[in-house]
C-alpha atoms as a PDB file:
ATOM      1  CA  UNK A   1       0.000   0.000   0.000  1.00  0.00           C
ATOM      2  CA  UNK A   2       1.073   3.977  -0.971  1.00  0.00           C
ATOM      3  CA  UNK A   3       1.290   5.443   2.271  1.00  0.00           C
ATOM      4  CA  UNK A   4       2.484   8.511   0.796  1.00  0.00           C
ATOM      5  CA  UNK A   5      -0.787   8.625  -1.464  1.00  0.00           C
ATOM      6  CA  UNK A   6      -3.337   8.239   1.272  1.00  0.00           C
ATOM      7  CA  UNK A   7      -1.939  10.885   3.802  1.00  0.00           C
ATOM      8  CA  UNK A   8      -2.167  13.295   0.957  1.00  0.00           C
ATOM      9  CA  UNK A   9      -4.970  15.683   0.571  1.00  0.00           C
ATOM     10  CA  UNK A  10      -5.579  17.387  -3.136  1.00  0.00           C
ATOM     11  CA  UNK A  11      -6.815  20.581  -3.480  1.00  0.00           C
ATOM     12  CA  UNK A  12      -7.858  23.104  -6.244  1.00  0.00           C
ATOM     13  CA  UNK A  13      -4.057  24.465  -6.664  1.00  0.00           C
ATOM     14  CA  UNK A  14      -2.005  21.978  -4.880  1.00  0.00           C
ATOM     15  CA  UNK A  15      -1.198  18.482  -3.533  1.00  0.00           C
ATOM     16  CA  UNK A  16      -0.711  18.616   0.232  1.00  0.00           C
ATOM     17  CA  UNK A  17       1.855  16.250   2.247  1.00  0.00           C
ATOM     18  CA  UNK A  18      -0.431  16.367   6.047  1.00  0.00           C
ATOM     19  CA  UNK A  19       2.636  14.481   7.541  1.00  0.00           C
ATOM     20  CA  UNK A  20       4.615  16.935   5.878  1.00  0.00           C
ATOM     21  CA  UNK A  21       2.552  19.872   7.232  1.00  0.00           C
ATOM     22  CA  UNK A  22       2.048  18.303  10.290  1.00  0.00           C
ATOM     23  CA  UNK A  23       5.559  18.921  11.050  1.00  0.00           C
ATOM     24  CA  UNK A  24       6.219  22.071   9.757  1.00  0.00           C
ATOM     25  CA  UNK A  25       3.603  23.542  11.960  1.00  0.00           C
ATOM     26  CA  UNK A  26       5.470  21.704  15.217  1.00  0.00           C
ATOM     27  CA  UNK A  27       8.462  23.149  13.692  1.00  0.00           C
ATOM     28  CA  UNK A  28       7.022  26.570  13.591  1.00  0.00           C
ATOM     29  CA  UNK A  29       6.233  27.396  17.085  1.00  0.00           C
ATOM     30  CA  UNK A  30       8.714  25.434  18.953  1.00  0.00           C
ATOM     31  CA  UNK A  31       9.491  27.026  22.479  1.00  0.00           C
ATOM     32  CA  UNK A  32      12.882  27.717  23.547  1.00  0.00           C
ATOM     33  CA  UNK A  33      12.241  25.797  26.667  1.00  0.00           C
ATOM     34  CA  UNK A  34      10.108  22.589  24.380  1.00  0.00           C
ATOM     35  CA  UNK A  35       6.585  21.529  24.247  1.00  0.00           C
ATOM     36  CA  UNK A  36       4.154  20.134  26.886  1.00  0.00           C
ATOM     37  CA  UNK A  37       2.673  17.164  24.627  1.00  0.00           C
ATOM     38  CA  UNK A  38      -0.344  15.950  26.143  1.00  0.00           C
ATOM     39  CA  UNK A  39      -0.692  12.120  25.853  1.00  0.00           C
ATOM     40  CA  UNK A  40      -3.463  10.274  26.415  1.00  0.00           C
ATOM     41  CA  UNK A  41      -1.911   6.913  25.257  1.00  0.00           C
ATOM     42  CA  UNK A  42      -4.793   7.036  22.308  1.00  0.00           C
ATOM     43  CA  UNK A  43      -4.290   6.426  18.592  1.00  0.00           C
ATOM     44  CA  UNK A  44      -4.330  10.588  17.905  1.00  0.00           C
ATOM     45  CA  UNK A  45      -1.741  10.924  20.643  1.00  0.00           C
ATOM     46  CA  UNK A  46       0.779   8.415  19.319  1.00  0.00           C
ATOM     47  CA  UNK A  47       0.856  10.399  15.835  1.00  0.00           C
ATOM     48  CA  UNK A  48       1.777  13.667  17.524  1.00  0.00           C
ATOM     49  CA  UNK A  49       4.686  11.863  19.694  1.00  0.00           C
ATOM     50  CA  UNK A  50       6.071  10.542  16.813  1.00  0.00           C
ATOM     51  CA  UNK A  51       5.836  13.520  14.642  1.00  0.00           C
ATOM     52  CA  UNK A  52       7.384  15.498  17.328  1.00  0.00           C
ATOM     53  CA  UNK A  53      10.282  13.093  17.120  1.00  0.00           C
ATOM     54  CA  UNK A  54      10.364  13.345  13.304  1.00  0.00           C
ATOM     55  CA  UNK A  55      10.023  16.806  13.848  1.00  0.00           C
ATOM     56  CA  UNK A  56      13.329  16.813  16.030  1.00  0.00           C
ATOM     57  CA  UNK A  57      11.143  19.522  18.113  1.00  0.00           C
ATOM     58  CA  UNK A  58      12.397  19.402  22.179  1.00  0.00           C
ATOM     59  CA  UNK A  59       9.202  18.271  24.028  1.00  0.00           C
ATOM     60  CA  UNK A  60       8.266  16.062  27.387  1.00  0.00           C
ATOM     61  CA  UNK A  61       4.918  13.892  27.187  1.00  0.00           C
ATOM     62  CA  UNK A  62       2.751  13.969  30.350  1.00  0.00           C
ATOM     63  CA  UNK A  63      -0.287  11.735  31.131  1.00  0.00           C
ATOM     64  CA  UNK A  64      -2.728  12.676  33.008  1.00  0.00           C
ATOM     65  CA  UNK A  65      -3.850   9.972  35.259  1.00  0.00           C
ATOM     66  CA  UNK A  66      -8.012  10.190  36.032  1.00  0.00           C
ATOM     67  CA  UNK A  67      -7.697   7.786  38.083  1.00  0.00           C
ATOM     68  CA  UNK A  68     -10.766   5.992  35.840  1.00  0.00           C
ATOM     69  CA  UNK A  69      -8.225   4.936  33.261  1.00  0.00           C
ATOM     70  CA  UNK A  70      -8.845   1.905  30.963  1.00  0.00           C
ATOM     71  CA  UNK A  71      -5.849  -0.931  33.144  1.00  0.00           C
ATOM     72  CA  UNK A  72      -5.059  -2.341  29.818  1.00  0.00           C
ATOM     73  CA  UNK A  73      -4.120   1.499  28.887  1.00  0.00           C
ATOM     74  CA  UNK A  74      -2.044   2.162  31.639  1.00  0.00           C
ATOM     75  CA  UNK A  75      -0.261  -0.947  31.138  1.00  0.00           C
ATOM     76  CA  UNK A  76       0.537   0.155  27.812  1.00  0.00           C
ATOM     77  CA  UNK A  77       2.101   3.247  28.201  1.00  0.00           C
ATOM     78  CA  UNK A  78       4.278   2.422  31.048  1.00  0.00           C
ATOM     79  CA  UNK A  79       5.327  -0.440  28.656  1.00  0.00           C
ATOM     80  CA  UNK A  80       6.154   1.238  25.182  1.00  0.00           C
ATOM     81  CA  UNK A  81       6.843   4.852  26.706  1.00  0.00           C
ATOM     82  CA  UNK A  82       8.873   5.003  29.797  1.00  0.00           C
ATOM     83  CA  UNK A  83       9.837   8.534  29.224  1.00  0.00           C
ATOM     84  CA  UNK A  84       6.018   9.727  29.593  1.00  0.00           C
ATOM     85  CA  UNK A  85       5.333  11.337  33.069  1.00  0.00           C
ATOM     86  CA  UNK A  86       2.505  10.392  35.221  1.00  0.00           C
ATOM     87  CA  UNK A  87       0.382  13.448  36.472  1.00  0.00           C
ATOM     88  CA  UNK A  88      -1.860  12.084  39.190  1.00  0.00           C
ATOM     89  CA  UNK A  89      -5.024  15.057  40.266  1.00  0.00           C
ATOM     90  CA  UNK A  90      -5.383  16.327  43.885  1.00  0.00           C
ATOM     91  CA  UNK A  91      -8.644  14.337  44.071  1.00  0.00           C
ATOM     92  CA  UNK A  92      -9.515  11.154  42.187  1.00  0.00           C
ATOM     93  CA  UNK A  93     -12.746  10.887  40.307  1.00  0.00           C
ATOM     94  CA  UNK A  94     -14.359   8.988  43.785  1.00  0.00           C
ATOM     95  CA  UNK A  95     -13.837  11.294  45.976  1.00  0.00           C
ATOM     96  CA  UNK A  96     -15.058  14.307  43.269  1.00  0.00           C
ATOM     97  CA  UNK A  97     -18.198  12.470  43.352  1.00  0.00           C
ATOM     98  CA  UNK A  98     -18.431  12.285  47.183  1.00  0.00           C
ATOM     99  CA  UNK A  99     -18.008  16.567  46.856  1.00  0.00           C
ATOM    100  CA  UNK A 100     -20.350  17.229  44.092  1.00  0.00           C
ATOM    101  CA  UNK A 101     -22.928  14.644  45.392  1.00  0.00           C
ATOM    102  CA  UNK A 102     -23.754  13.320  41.776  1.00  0.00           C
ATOM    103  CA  UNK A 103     -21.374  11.053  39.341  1.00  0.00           C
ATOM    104  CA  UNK A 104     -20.609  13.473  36.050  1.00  0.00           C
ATOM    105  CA  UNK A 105     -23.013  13.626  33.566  1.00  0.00           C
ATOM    106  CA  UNK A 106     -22.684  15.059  29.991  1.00  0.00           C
ATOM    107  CA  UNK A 107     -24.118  18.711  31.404  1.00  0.00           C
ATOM    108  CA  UNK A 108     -22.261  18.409  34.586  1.00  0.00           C
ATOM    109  CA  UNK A 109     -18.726  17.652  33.398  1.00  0.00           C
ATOM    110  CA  UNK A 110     -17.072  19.260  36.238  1.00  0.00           C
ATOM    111  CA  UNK A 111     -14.670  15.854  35.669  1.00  0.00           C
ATOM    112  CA  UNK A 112     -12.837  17.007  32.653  1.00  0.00           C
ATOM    113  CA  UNK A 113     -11.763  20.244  34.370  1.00  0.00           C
ATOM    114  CA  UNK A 114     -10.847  18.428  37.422  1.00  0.00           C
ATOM    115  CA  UNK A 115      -8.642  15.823  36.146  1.00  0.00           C
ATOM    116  CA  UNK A 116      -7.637  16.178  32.794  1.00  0.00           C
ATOM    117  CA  UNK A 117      -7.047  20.135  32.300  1.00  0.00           C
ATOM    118  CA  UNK A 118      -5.084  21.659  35.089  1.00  0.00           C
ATOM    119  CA  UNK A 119      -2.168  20.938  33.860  1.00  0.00           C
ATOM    120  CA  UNK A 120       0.355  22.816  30.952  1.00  0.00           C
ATOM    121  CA  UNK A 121      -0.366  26.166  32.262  1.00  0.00           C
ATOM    122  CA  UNK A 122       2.168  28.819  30.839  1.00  0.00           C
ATOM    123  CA  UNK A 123       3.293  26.342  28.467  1.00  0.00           C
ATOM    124  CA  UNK A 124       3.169  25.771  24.716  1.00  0.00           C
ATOM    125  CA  UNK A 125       1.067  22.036  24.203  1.00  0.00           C
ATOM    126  CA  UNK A 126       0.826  19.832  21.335  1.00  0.00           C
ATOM    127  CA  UNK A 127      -2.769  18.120  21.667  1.00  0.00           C
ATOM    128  CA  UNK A 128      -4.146  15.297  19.087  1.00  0.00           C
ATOM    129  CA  UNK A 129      -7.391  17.328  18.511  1.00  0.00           C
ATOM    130  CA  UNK A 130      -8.678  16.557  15.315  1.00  0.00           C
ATOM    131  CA  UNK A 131     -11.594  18.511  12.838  1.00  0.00           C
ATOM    132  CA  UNK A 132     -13.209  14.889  12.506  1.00  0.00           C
ATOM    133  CA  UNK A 133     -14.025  13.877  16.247  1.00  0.00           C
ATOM    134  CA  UNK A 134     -17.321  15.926  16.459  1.00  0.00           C
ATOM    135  CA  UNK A 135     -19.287  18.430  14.682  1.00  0.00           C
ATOM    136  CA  UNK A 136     -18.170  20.781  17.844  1.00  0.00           C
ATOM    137  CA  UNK A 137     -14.555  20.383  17.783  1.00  0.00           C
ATOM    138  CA  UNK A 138     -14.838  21.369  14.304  1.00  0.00           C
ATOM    139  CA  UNK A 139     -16.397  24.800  14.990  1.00  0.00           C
ATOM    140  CA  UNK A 140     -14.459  25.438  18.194  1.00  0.00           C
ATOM    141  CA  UNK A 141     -10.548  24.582  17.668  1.00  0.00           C
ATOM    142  CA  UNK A 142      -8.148  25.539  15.557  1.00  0.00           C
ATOM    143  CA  UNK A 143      -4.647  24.678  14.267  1.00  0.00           C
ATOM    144  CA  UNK A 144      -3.168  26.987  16.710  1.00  0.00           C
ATOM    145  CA  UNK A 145      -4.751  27.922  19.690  1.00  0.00           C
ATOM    146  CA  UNK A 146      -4.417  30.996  22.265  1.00  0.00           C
ATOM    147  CA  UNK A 147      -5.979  30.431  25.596  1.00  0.00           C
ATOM    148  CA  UNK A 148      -6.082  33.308  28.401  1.00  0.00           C
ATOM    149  CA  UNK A 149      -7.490  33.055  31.728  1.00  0.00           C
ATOM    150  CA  UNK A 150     -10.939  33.278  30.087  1.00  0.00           C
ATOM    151  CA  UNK A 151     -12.916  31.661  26.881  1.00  0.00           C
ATOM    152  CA  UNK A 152     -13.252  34.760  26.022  1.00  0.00           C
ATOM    153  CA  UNK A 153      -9.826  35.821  25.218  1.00  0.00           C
ATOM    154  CA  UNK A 154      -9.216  32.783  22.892  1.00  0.00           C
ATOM    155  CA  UNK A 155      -7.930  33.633  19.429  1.00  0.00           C
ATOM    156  CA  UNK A 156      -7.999  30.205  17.157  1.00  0.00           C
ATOM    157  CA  UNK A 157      -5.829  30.131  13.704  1.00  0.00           C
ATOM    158  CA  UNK A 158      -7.657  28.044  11.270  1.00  0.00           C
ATOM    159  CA  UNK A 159      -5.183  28.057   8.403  1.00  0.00           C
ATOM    160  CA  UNK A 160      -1.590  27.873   7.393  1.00  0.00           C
ATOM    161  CA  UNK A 161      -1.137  31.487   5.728  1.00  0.00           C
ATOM    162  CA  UNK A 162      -0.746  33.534   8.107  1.00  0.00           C
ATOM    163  CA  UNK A 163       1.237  30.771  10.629  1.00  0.00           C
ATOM    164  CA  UNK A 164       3.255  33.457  11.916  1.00  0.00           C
ATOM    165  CA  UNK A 165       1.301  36.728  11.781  1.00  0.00           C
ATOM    166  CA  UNK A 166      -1.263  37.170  14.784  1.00  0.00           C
ATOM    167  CA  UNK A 167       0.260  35.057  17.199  1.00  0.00           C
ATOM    168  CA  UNK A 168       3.494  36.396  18.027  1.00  0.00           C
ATOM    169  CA  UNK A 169       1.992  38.626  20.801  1.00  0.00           C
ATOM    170  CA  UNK A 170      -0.725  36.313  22.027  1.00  0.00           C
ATOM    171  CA  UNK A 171       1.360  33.968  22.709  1.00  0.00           C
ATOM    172  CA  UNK A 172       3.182  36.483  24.916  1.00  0.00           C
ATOM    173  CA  UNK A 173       0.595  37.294  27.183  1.00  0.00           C
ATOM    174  CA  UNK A 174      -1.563  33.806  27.041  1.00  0.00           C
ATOM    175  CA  UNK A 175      -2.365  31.625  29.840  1.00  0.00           C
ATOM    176  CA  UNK A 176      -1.099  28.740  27.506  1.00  0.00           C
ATOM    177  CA  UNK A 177      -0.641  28.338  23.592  1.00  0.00           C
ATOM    178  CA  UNK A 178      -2.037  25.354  22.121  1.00  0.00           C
ATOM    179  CA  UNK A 179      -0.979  23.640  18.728  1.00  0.00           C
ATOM    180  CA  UNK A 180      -2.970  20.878  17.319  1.00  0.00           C
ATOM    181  CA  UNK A 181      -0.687  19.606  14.431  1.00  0.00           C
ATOM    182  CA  UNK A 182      -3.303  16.811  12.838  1.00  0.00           C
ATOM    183  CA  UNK A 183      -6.396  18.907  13.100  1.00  0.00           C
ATOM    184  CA  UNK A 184      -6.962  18.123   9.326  1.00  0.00           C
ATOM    185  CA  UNK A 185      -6.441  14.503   9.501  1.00  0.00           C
ATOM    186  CA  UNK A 186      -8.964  11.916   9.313  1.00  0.00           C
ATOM    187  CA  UNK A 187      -9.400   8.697  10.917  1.00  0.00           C
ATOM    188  CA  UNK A 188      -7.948   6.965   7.876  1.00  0.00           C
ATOM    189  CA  UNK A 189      -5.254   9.226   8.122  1.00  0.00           C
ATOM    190  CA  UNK A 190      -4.088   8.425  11.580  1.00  0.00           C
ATOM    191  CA  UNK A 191      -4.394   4.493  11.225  1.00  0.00           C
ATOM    192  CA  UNK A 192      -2.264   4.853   8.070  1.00  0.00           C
ATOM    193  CA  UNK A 193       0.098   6.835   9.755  1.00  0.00           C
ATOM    194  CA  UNK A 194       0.362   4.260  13.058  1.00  0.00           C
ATOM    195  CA  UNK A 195       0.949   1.418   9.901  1.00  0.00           C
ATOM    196  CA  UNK A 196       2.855   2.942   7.761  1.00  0.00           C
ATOM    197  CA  UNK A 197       5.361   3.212  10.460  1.00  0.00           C
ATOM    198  CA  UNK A 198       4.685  -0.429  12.370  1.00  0.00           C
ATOM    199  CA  UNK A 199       3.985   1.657  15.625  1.00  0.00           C
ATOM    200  CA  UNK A 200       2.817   0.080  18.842  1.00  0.00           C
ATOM    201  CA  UNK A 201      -0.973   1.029  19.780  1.00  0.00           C
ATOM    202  CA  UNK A 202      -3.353  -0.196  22.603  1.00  0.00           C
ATOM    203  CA  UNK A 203      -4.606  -3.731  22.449  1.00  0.00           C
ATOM    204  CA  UNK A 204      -8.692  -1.435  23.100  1.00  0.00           C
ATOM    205  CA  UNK A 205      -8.579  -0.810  19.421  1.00  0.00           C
ATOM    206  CA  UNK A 206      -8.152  -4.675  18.322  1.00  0.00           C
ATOM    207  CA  UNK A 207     -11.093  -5.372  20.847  1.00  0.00           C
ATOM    208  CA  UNK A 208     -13.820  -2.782  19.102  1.00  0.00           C
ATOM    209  CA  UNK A 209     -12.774   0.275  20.945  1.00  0.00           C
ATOM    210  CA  UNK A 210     -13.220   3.433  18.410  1.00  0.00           C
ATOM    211  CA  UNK A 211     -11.757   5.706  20.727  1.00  0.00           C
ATOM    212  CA  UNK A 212      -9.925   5.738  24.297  1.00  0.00           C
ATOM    213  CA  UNK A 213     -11.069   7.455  27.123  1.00  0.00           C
ATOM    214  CA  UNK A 214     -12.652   7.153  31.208  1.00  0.00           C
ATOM    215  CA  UNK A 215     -14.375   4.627  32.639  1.00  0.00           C
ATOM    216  CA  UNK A 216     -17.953   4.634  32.540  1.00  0.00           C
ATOM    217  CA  UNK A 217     -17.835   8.676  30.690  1.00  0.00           C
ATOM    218  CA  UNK A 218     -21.329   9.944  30.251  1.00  0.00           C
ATOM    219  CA  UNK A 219     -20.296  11.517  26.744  1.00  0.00           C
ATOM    220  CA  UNK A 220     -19.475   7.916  25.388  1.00  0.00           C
ATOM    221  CA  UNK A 221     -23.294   7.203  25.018  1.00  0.00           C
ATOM    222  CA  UNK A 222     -25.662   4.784  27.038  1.00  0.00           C
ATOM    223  CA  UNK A 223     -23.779   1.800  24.393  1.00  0.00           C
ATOM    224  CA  UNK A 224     -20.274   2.501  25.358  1.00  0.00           C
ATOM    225  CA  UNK A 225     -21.220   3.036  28.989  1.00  0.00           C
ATOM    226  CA  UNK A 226     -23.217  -0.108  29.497  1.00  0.00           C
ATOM    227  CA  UNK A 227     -20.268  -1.929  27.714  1.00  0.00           C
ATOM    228  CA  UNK A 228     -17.539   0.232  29.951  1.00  0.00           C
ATOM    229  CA  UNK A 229     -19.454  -1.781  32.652  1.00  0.00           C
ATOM    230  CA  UNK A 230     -19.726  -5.425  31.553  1.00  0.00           C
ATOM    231  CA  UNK A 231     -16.127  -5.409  31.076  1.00  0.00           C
ATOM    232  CA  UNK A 232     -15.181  -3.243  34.583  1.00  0.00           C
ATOM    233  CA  UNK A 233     -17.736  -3.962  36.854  1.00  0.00           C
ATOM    234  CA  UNK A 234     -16.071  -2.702  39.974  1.00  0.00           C
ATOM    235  CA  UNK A 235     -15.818   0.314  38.476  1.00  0.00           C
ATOM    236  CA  UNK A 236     -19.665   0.304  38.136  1.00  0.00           C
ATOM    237  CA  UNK A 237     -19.799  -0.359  41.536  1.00  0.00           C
ATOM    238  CA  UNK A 238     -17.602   2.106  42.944  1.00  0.00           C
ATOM    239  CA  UNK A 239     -19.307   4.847  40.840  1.00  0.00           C
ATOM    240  CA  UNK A 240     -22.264   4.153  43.147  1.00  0.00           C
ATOM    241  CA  UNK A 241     -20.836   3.516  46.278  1.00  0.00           C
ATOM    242  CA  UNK A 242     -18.912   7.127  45.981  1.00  0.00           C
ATOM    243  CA  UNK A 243     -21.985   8.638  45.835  1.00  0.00           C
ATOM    244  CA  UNK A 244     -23.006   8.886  49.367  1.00  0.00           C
ATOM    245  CA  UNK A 245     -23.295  12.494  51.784  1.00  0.00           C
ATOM    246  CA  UNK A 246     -23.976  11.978  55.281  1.00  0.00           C
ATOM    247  CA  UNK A 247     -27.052  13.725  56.141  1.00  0.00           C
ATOM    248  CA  UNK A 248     -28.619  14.348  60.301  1.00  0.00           C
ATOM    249  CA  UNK A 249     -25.951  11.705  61.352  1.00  0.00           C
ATOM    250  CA  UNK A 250     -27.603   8.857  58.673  1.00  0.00           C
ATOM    251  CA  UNK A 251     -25.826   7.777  55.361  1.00  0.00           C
ATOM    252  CA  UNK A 252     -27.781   8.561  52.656  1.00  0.00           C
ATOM    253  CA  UNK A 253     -26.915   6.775  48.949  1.00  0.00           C
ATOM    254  CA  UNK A 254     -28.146   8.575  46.289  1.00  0.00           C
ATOM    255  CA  UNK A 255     -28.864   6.004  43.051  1.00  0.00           C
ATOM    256  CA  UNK A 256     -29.467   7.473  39.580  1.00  0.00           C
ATOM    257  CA  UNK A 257     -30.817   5.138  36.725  1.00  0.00           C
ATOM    258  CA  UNK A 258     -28.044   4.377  33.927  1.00  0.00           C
ATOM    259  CA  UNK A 259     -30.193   6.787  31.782  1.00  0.00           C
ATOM    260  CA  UNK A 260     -29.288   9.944  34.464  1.00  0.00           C
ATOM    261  CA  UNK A 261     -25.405   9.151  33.903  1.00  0.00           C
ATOM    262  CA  UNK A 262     -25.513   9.872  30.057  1.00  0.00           C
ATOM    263  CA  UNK A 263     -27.507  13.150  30.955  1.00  0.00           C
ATOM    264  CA  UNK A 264     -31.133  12.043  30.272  1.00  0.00           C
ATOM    265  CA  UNK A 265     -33.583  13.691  32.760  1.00  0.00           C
ATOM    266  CA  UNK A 266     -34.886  11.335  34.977  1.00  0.00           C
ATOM    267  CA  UNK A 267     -36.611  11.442  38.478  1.00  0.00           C
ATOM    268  CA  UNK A 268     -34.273  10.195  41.681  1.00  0.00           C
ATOM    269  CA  UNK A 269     -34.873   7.608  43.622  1.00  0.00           C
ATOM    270  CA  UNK A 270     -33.753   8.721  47.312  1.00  0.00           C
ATOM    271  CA  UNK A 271     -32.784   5.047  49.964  1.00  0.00           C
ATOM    272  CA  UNK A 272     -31.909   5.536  52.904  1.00  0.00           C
ATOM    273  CA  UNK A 273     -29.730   3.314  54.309  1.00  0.00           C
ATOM    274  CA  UNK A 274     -29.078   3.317  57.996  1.00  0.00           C
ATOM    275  CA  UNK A 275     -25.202   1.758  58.508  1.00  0.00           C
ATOM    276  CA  UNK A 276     -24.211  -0.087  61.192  1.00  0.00           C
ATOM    277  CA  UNK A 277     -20.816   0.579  60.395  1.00  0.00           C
ATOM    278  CA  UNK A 278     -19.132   2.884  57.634  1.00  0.00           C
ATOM    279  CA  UNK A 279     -19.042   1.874  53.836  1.00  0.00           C
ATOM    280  CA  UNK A 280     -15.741   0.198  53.009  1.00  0.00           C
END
């Protein structure tokens, strides 16, 4: 198979190399002290390690442990990529629920900000956002990305010609500077990079998995989660035992229907449970 043919893209006026690109935008914006390349372990992070080594760009990879990881995904990483920090979040995803009194849901995803975005302040990151994960991402990121202490003072460039032109000050003054290398590549385009180079991935993808991500994540869909919890079922379990509040000196556990995790209005159903010792 033509490697070279399929991670090609042809437009009006020119034939364009993405791996090619790809690295000249890494290239581009390459901090005198290196990147902060957030890796997830996932097929979309892989391509921006290795193109950052193609690259010859000065970065460190960080993981951000949620502590609802996939075990066969830590397991991998700490295999194939010893060099990849572990970040581990002041509270794990148990004892967020215990706080917030209700498991994440896709409105309430006061998760995400918790335990996967703290980190890479004041520094320039290379992400695996792509265009072709969701509608969203599509309208919201951009090839490079500028991100002050507020949404409100991000400035997104969505093109190539003007790589250099209104982020040289923003970048100054930003809370942290984001560059997304493969926005513009397709699923097809990442598998055929991973092949075309034998790389190592995740043994998740050879069991159905489309995409990598928590435990039980209310923005998989009600499919993914039930299936999340046929193959973990501790985790299930733990999702609901976490979320218990003590209330006038009796525990109180606080069950929501499957339907309520993915962010479907439903009705709760309030037990009270008098311990005679505490939940272990």
């Amino acid at each position: 198979m033509d490697y070279n043919i399929i991670l090609t893209e042809h437009t009006l006026f020119e034939v364009i190399d993405k791996e090619k690109k790809a690295i000249e935008r890494l290239k581009a914006f390459e901090p005198t002290d290196g990147y902060y390349l957030a890796f997830s372990g996932g097929k979309d992070s892989l391509c921006i390690y290795y193109l950052a080594i193609k690259a010859e760009v000065k970065f460190q990879a960080h993981y951000n442990h949620t502590t609802v990881d996939p075990p066969e995904l830590i397991y991998f990483i700490r295999e194939n990529f010893p060099d990849v920090i572990f970040s581990y979040p002041t509270e794990t995803m148990w004892q967020l629920i215990v706080r917030k009194k209700i498991p994440p849901t896709r409105i309430a995803r006061y998760c995400c900000s918790a335990l996967k975005e703290t980190n890479g302040k004041g520094k320039t990151v290379i992400t695996g956002v792509r265009w072709a994960e969701s509608a969203r991402r599509k309208n919201t990121r951009g090839i490079v990305e500028s991100w002050g202490k507020r949404s409100a003072d991000k400035v997104m460039l969505l093109n190539d010609n003007d790589i250099n032109r209104r982020f040289t000050e923003s970048c100054i003054k930003s809370d942290k500077f984001i560059i997304n290398p493969i926005i513009d590549w397709s699923d097809d385009d990442v598998w055929e990079f991973i092949r075309k180079y034998n790389h190592k991935y995740c043994c998740l993808y050879d069991k159905g998995e489309k995409r990598l991500g928590c435990i039980g994540c209310p923005l998989s869909g009600a499919k993914t989660m039930k299936k999340d919890f046929v193959t973990y079922p501790k985790y299930q379990q733990a999702y609901k035992l976490n979320h218990v509040h003590e209330q006038n000196g009796r525990m109180y556990v606080q069950l929501r229907e499957l339907s309520h995790y993915i962010g479907i209005p439903t009705y709760l159903r309030r037990i009270q449970v008098l311990y005679l010792k505490p939940l272990t």
